[in-house]
PDB file of N, CA and C in Angstrom:
ATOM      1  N   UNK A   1      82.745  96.524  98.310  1.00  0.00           N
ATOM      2  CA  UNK A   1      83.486  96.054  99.455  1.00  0.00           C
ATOM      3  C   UNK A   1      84.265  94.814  99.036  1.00  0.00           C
ATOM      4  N   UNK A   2      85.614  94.361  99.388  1.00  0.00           N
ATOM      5  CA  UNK A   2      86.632  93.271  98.996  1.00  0.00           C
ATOM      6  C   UNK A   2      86.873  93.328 100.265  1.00  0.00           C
ATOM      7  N   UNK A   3      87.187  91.797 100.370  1.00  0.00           N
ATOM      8  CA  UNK A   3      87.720  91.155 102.104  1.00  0.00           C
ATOM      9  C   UNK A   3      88.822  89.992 101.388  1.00  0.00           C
ATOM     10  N   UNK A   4      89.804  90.646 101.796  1.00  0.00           N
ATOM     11  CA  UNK A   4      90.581  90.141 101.890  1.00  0.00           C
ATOM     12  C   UNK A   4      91.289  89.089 102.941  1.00  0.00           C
ATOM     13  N   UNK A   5      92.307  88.110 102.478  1.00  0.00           N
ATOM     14  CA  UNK A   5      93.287  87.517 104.198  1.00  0.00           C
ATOM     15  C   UNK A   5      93.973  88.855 104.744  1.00  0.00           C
ATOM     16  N   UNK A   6      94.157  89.744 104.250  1.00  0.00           N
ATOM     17  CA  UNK A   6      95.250  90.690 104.649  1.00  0.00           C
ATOM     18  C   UNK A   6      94.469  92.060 104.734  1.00  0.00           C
ATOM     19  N   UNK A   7      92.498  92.077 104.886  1.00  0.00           N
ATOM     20  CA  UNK A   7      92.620  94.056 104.648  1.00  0.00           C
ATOM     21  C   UNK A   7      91.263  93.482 104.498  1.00  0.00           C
ATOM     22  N   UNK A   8      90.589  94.341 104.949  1.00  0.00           N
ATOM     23  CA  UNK A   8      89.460  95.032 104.470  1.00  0.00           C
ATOM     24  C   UNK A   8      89.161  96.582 103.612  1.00  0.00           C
ATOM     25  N   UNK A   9      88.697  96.774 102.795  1.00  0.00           N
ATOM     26  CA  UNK A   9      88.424  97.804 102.128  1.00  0.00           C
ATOM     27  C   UNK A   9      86.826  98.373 101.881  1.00  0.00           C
ATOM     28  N   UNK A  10      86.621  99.280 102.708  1.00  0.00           N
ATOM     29  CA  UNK A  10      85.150  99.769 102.078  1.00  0.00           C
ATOM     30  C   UNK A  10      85.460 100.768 101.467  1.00  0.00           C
ATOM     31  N   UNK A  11      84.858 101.447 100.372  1.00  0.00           N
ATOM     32  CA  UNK A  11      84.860 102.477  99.641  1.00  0.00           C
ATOM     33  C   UNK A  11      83.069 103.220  99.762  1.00  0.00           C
ATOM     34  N   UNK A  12      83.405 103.847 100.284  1.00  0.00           N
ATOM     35  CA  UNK A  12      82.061 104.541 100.317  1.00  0.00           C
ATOM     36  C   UNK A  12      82.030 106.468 100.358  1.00  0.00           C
ATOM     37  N   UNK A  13      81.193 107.026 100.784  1.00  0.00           N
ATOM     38  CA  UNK A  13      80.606 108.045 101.611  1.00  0.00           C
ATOM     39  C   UNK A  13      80.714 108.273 102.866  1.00  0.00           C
ATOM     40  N   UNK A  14      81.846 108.018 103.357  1.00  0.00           N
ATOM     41  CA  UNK A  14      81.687 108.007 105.229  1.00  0.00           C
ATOM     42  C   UNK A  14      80.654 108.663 105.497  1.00  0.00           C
ATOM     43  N   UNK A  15      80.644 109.950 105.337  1.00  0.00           N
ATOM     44  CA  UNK A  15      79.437 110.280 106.237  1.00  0.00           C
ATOM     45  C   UNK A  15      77.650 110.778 106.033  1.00  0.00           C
ATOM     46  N   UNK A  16      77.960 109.550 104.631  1.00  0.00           N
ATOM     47  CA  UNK A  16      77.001 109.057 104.576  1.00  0.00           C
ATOM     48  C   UNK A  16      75.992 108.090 105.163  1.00  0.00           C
ATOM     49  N   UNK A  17      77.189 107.073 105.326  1.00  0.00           N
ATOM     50  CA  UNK A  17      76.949 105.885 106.247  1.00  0.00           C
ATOM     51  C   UNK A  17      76.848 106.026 107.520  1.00  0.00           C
ATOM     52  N   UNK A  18      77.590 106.881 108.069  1.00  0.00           N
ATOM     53  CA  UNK A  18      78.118 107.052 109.207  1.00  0.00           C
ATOM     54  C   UNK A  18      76.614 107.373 110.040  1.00  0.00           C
ATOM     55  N   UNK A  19      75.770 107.896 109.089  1.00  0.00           N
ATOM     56  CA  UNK A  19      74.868 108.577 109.689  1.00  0.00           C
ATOM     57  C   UNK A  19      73.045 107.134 109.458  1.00  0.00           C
ATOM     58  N   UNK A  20      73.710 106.121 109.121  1.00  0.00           N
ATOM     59  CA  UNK A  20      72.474 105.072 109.286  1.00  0.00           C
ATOM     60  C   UNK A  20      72.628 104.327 110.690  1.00  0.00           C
ATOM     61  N   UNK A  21      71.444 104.472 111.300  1.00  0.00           N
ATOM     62  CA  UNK A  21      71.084 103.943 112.240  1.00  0.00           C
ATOM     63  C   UNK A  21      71.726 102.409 112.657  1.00  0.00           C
ATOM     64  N   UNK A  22      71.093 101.692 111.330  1.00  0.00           N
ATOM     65  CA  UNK A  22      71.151 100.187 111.651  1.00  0.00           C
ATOM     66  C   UNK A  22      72.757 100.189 110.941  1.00  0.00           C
ATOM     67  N   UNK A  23      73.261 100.860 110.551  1.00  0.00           N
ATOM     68  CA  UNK A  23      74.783 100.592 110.568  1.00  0.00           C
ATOM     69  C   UNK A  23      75.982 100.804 111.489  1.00  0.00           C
ATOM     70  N   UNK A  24      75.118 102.316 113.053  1.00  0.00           N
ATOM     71  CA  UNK A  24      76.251 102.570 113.835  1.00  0.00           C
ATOM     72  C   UNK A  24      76.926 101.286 114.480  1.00  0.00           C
ATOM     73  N   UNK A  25      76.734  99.663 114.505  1.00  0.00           N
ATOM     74  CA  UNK A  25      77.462  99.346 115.084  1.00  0.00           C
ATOM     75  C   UNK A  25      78.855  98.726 114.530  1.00  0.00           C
ATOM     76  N   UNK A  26      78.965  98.621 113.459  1.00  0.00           N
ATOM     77  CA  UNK A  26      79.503  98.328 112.119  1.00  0.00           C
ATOM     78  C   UNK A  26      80.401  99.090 112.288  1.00  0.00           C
ATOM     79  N   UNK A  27      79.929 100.305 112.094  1.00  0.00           N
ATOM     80  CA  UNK A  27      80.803 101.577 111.740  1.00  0.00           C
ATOM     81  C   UNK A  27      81.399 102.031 112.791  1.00  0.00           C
ATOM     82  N   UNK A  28      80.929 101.817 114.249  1.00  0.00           N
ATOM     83  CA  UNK A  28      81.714 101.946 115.339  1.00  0.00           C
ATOM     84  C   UNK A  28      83.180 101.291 115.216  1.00  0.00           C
ATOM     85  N   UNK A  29      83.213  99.755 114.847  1.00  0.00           N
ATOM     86  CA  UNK A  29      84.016  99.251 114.794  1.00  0.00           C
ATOM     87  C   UNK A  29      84.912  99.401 113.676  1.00  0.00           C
ATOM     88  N   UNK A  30      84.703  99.584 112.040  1.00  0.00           N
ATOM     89  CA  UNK A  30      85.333  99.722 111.759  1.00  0.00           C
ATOM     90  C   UNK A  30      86.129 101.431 111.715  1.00  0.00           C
ATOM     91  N   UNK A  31      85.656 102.190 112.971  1.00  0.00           N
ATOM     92  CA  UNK A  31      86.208 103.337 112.538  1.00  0.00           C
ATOM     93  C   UNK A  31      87.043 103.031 113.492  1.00  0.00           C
ATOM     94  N   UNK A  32      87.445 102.011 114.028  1.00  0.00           N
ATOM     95  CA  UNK A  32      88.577 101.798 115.663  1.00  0.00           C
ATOM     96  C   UNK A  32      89.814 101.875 114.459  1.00  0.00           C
ATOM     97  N   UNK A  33      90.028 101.425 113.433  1.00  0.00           N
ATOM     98  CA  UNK A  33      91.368 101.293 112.577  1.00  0.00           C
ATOM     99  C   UNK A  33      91.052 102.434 111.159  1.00  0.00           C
ATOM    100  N   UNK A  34      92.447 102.774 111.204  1.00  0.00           N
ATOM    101  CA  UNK A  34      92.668 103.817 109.915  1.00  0.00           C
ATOM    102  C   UNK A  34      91.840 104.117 108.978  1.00  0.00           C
ATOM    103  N   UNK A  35      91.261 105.127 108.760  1.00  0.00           N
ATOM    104  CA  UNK A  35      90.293 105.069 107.753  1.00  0.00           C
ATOM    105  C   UNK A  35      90.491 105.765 106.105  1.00  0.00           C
ATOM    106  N   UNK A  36      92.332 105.449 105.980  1.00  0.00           N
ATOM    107  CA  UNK A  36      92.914 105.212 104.798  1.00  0.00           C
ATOM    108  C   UNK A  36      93.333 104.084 104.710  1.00  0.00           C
ATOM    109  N   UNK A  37      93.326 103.767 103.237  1.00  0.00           N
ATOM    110  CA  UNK A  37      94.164 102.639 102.738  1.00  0.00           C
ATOM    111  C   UNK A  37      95.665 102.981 103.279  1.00  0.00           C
ATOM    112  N   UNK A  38      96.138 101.872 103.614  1.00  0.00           N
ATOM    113  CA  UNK A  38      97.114 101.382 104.024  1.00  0.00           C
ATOM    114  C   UNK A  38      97.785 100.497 103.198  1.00  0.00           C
ATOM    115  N   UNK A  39      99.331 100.259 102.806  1.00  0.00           N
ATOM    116  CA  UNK A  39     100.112 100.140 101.742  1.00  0.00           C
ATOM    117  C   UNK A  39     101.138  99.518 102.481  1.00  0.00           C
ATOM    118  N   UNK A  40     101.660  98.095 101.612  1.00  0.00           N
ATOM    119  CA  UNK A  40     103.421  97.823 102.360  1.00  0.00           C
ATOM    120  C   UNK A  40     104.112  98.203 100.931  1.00  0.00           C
ATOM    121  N   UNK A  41     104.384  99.361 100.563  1.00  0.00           N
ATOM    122  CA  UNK A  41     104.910  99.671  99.603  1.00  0.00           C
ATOM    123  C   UNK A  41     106.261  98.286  99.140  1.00  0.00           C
ATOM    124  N   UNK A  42     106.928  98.100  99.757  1.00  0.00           N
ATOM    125  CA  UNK A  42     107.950  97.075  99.409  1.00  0.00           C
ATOM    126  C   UNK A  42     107.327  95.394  99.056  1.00  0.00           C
ATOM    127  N   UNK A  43     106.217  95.566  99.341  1.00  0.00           N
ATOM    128  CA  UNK A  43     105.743  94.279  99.295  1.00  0.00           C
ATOM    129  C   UNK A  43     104.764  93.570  97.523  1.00  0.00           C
ATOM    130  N   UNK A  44     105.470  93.097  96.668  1.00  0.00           N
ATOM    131  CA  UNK A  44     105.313  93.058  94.971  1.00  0.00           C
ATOM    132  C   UNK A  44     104.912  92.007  94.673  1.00  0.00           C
ATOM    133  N   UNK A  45     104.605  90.944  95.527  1.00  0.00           N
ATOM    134  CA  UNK A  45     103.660  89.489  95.301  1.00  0.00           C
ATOM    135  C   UNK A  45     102.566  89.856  95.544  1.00  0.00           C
ATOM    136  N   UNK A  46     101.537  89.036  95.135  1.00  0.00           N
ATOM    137  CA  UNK A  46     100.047  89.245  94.805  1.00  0.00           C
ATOM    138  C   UNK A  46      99.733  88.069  96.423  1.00  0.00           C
ATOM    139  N   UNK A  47     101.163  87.076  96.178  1.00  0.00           N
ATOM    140  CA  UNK A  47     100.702  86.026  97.725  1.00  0.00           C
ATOM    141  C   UNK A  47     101.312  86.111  98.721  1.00  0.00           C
ATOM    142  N   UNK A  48     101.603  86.249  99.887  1.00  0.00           N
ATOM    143  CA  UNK A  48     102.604  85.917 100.669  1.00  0.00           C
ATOM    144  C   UNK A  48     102.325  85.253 102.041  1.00  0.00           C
ATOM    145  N   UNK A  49     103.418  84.519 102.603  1.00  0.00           N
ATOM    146  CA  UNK A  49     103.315  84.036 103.568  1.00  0.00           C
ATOM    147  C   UNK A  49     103.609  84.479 104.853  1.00  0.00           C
ATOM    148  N   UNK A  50     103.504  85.463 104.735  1.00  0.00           N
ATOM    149  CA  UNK A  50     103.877  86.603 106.486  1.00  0.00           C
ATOM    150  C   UNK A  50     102.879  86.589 106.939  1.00  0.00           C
ATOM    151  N   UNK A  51     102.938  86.745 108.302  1.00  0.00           N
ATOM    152  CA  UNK A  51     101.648  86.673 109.378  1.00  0.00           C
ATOM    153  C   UNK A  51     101.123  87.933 109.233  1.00  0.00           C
ATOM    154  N   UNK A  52      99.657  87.719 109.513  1.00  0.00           N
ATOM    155  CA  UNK A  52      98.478  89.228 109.477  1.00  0.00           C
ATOM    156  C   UNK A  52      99.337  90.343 110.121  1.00  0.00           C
ATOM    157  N   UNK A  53      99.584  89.757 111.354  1.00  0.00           N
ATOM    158  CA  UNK A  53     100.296  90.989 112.085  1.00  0.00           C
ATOM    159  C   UNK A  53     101.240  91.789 112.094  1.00  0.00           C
ATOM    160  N   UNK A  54     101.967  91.019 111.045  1.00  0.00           N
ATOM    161  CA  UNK A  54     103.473  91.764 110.772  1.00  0.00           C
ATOM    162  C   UNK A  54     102.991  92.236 108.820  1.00  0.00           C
ATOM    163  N   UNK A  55     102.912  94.041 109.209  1.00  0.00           N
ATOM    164  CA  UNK A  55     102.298  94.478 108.075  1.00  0.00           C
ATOM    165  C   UNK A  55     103.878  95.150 107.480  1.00  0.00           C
ATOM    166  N   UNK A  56     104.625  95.349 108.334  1.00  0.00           N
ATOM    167  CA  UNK A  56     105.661  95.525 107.622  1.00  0.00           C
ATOM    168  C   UNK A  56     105.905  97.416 107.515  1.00  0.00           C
ATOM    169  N   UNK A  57     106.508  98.179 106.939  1.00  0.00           N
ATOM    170  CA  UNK A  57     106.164  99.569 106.810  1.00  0.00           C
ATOM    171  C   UNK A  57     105.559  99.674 106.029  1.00  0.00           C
ATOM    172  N   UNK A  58     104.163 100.347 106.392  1.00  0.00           N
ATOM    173  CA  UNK A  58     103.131 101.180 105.657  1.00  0.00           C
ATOM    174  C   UNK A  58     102.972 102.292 105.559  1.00  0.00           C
ATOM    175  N   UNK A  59     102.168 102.555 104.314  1.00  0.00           N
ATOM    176  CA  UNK A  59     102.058 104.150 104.033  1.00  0.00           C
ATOM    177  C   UNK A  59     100.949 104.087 103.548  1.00  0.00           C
ATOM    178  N   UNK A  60     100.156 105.240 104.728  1.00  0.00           N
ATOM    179  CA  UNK A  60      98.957 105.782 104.459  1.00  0.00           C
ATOM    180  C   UNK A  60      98.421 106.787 103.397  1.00  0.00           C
ATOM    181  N   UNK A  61      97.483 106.109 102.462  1.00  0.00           N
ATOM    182  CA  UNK A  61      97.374 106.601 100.904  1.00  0.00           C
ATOM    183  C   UNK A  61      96.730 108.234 101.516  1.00  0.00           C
ATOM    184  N   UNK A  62      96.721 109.379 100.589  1.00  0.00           N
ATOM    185  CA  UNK A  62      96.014 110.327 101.247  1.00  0.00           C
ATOM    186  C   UNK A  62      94.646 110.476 100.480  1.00  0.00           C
ATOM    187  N   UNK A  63      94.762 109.714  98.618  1.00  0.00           N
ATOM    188  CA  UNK A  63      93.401 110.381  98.213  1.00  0.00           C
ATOM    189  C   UNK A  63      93.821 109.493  96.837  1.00  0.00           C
ATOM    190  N   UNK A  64      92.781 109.561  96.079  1.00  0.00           N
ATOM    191  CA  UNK A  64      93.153 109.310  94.759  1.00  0.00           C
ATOM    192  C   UNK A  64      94.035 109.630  93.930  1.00  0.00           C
ATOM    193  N   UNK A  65      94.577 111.235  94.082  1.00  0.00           N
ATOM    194  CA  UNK A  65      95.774 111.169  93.057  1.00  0.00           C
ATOM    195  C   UNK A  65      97.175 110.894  93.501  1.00  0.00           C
ATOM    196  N   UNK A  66      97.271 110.515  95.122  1.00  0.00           N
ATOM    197  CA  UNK A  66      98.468 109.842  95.623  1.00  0.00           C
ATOM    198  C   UNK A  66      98.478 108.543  95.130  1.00  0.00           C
ATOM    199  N   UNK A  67      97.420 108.101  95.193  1.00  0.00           N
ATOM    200  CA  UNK A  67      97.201 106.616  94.613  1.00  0.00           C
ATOM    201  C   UNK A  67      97.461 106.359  93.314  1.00  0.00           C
ATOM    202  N   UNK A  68      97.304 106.966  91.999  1.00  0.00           N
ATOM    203  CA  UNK A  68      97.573 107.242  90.917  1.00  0.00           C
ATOM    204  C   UNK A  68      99.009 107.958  90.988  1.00  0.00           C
ATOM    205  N   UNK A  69      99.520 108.429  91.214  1.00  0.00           N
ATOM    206  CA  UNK A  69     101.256 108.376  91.361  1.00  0.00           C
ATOM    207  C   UNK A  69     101.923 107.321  92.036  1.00  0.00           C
ATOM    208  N   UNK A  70     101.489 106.885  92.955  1.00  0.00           N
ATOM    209  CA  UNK A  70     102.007 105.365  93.699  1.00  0.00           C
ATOM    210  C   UNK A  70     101.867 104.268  92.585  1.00  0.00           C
ATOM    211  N   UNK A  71     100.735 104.661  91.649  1.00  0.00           N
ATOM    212  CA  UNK A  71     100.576 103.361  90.648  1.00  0.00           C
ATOM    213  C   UNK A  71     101.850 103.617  89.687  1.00  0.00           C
ATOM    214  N   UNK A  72     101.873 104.993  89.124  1.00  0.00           N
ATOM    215  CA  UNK A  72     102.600 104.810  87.915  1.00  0.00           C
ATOM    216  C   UNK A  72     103.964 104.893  88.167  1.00  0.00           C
ATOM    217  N   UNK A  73     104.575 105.378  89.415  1.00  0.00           N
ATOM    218  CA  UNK A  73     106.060 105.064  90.074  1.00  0.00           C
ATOM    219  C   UNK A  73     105.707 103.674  89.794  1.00  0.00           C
ATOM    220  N   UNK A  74     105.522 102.584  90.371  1.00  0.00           N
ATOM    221  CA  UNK A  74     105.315 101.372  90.361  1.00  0.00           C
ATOM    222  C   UNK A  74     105.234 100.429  89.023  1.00  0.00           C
ATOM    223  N   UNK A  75     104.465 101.415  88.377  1.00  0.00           N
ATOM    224  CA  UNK A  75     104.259 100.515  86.761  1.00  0.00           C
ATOM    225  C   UNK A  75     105.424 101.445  85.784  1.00  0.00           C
ATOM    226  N   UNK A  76     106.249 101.921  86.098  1.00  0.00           N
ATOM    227  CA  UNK A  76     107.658 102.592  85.197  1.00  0.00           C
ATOM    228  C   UNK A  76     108.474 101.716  85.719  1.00  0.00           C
ATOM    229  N   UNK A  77     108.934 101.682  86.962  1.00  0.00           N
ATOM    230  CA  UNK A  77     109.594 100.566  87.919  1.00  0.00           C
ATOM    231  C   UNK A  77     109.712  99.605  87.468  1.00  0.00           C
ATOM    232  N   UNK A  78     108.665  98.640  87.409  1.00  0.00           N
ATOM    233  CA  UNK A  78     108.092  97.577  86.235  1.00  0.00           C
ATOM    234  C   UNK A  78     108.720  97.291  85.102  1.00  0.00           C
ATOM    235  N   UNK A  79     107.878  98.352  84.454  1.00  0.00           N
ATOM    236  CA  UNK A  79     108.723  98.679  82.522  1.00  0.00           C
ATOM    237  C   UNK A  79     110.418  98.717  82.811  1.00  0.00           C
ATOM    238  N   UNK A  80     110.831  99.484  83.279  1.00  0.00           N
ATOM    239  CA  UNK A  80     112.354  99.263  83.197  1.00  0.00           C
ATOM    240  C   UNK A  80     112.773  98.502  84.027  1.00  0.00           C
ATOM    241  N   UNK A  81     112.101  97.479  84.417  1.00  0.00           N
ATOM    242  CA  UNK A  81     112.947  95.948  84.665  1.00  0.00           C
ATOM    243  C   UNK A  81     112.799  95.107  83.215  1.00  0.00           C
ATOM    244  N   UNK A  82     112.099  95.224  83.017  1.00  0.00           N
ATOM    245  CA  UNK A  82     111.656  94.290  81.321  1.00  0.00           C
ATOM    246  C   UNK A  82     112.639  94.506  80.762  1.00  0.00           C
TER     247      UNK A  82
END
């Protein structure tokens, strides 16, 4: 788990968890928001000063190998700015 100013991220088993007792209240709440990663694709600083609330356009990751093409668009992008 990483907690971020800008995101929370659990990586787990949903319904693994989903199914512990002393966790339904946890999990109630965090299932109120998206239960993909969420992305401001345009956004290339590691810091910024925009408010929590203004996330800007996002795109909802679908799985690991969207995520692994989002990386390497991104890291070619990269290389041919160098």
């Amino acid at each position: 788990m990483s907690r971020a100013r800008l995101g929370l991220y659990v990586f787990c088993r949903r319904s693994l968890f989903e199914q512990c007792y002393e966790l339904q209240p946890t999990f109630q709440l965090l299932l109120q928001r998206p239960d993909r990663l969420a992305l401001n694709l345009t956004e290339v600083a590691s810091y910024t000063e925009r408010p929590v609330e203004d996330t800007g356009l996002i795109h909802l990751v679908s799985g690991v190998d969207e995520m692994m093409s989002i990386y390497q668009e991104l890291y070619e992008a990269k290389r041919l700015q160098e």
